[in-house]
C-alpha atoms as a PDB file:
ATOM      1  CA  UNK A   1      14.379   8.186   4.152  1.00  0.00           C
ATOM      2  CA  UNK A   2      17.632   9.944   3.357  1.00  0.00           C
ATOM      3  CA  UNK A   3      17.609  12.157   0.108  1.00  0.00           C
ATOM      4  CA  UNK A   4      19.788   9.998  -1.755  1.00  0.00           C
ATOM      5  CA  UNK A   5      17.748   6.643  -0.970  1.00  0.00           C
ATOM      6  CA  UNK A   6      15.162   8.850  -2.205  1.00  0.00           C
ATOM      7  CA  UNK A   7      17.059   9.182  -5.547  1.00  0.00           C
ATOM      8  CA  UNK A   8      17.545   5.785  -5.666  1.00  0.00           C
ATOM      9  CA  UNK A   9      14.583   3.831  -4.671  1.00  0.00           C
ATOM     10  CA  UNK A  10      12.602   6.443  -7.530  1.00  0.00           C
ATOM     11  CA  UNK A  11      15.430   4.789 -10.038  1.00  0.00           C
ATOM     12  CA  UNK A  12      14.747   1.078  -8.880  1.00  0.00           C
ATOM     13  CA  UNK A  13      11.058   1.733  -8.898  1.00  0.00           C
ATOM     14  CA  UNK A  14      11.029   3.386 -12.604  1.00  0.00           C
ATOM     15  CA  UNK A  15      12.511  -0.597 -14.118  1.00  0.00           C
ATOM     16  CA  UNK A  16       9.319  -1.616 -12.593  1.00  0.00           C
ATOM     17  CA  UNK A  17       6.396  -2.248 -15.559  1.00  0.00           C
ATOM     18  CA  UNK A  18       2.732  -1.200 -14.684  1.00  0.00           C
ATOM     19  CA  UNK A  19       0.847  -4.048 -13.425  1.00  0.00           C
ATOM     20  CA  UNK A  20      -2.402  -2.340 -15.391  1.00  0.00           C
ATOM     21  CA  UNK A  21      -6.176  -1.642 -14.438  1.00  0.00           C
ATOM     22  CA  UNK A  22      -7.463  -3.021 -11.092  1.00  0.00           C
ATOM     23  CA  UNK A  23     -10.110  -2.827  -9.118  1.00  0.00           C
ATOM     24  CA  UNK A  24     -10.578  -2.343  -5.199  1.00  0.00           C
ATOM     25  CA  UNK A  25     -12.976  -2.022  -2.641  1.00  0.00           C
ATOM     26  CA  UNK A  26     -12.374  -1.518   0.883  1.00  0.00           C
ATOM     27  CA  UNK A  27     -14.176  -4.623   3.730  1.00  0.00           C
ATOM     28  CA  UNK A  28     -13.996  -5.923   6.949  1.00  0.00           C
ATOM     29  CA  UNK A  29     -11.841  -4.917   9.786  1.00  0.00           C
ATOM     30  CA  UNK A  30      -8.700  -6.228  11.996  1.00  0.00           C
ATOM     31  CA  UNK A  31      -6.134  -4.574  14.217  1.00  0.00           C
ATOM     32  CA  UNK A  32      -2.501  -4.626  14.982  1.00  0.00           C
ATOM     33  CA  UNK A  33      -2.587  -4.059  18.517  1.00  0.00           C
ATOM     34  CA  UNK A  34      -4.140  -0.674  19.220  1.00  0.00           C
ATOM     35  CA  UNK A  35      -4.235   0.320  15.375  1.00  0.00           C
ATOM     36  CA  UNK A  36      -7.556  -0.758  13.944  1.00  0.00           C
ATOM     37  CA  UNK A  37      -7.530  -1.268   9.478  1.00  0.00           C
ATOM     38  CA  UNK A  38     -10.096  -2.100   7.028  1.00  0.00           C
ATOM     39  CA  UNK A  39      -9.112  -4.641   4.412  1.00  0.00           C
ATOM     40  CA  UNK A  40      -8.646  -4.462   0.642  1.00  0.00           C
ATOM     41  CA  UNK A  41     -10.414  -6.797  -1.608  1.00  0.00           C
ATOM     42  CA  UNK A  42     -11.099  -7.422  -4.942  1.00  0.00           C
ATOM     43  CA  UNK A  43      -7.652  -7.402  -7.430  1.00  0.00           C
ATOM     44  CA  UNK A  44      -5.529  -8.201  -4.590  1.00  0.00           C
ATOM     45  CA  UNK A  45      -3.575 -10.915  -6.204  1.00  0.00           C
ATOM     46  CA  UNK A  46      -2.385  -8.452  -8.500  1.00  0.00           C
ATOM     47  CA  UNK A  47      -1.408  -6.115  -5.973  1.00  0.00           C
ATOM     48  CA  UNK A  48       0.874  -8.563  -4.400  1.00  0.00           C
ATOM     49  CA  UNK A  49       2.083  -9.396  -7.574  1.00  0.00           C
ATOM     50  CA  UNK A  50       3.119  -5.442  -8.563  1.00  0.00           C
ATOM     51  CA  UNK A  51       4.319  -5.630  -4.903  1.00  0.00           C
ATOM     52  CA  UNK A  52       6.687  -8.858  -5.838  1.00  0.00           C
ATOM     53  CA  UNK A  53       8.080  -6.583  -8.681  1.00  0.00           C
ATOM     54  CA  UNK A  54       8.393  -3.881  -6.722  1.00  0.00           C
ATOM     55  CA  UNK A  55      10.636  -5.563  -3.630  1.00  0.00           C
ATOM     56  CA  UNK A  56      12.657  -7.485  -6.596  1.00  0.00           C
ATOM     57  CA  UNK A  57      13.765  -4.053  -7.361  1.00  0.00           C
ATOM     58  CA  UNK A  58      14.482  -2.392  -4.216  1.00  0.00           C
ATOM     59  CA  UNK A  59      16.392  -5.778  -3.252  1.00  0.00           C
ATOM     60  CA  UNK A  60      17.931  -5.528  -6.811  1.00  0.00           C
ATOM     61  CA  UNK A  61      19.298  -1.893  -5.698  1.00  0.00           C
ATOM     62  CA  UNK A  62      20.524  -3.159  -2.319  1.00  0.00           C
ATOM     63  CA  UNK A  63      17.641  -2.288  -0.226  1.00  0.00           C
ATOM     64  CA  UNK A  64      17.038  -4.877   2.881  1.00  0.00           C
ATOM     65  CA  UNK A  65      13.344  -6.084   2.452  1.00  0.00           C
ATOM     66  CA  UNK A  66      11.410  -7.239   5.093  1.00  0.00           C
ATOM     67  CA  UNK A  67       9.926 -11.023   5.400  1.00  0.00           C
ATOM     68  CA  UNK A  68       6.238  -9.865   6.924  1.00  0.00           C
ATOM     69  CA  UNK A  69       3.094 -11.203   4.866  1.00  0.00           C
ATOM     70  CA  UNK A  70       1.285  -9.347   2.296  1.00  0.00           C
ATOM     71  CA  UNK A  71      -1.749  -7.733   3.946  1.00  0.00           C
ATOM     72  CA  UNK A  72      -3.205  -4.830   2.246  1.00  0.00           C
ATOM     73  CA  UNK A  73      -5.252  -2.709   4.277  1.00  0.00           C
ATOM     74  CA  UNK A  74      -5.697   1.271   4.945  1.00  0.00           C
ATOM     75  CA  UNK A  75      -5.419   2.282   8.557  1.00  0.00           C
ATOM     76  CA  UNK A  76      -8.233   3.760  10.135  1.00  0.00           C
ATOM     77  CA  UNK A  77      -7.083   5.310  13.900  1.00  0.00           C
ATOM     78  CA  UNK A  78      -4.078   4.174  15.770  1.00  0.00           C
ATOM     79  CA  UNK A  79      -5.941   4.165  18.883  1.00  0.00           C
ATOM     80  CA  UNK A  80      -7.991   1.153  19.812  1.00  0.00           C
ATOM     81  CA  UNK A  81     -12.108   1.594  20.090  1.00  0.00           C
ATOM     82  CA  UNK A  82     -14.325  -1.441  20.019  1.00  0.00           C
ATOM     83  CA  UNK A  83     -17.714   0.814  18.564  1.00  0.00           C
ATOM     84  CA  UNK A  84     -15.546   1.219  15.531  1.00  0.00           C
ATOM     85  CA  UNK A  85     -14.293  -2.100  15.291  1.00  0.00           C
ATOM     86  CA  UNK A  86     -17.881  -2.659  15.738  1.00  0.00           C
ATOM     87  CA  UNK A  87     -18.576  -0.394  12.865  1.00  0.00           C
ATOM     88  CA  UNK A  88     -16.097  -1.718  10.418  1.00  0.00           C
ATOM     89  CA  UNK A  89     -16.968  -5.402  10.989  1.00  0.00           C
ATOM     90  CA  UNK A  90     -19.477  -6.150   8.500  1.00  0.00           C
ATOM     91  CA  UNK A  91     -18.597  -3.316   6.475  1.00  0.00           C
ATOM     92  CA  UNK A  92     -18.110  -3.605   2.561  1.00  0.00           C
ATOM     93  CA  UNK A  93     -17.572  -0.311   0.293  1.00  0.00           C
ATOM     94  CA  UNK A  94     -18.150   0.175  -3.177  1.00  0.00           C
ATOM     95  CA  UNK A  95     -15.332  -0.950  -5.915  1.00  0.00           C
ATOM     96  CA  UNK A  96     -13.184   1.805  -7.214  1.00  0.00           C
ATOM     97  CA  UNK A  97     -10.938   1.946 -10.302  1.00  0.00           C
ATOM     98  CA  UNK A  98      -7.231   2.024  -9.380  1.00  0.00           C
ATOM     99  CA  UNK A  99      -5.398   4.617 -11.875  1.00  0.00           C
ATOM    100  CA  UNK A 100      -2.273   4.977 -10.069  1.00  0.00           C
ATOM    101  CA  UNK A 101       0.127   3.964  -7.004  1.00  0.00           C
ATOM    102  CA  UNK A 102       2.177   6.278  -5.146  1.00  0.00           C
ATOM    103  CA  UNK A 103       4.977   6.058  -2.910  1.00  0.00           C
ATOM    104  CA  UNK A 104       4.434   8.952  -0.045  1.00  0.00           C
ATOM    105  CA  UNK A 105       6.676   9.881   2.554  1.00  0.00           C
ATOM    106  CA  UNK A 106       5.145  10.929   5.751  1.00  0.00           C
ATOM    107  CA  UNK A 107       6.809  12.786   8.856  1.00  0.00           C
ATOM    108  CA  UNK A 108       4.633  15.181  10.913  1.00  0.00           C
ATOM    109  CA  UNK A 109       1.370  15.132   9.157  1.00  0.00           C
ATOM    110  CA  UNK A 110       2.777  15.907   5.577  1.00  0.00           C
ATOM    111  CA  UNK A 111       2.885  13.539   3.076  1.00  0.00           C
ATOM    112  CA  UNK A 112       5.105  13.826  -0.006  1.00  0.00           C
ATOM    113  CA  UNK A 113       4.850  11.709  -3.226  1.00  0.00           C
ATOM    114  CA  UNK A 114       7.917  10.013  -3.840  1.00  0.00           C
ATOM    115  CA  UNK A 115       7.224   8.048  -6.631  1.00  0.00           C
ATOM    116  CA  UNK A 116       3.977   7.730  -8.927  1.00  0.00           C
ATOM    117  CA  UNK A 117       2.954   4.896 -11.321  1.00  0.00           C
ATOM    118  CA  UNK A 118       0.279   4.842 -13.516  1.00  0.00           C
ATOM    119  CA  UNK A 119      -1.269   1.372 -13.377  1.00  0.00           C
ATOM    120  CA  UNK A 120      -1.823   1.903 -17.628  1.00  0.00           C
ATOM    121  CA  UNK A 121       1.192   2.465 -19.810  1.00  0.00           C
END
């Protein structure tokens, strides 16, 4: 992302309110061609609606948004192997509180916050 989108995605992001405490637990398994992902459950409806607020504001500040579906999910490997797959399946973590959510930009194996919320005010 350029450094002035930068700038201005942190000031369209800032008119968005917190979306307060949630809960999340990581389950189950899928892929996107070779990139295998474990799921998110528990207050997901909550963080697609945050996510709602959070596109109305980029689109408010002339950012294109994209038309995919809401699926939340933390990548595990971008390289396809069925014994994780395996793994993953039936898998169902623990719940864990939710205190903040970050934008990060990543190029080369660093990541850099962009933009922090708390989820509290």
């Amino acid at each position: 992302m350029p450094d002035g989108d930068t700038v201005l995605v942190s000031r369209a992001l800032a008119t968005v309110p917190p979306p307060g405490p949630m809960s999340l637990r990581l389950a189950g398994t899928g892929r996107f061609g070779p990139v295998i992902w474990t799921g998110l459950r528990g207050d997901v409806e909550a963080l697609g609606a945050f996510r709602e607020d959070v596109r109305g504001a980029l689109e408010g500040a002339g950012f294109p948004i994209d038309e995919r579906p809401f699926r939340p999910h933390l990548t595990i490997t971008y390289r396809y192997d069925r014994s994780i797959a395996t793994v993953l399946a039936d898998y169902a973590g623990p719940p864990w509180p939710v205190e903040k959510l970050a934008l990060v930009h990543s190029a080369d194996g660093d990541y850099l916050p962009v933009w922090e919320r708390p989820l509290s005010p």
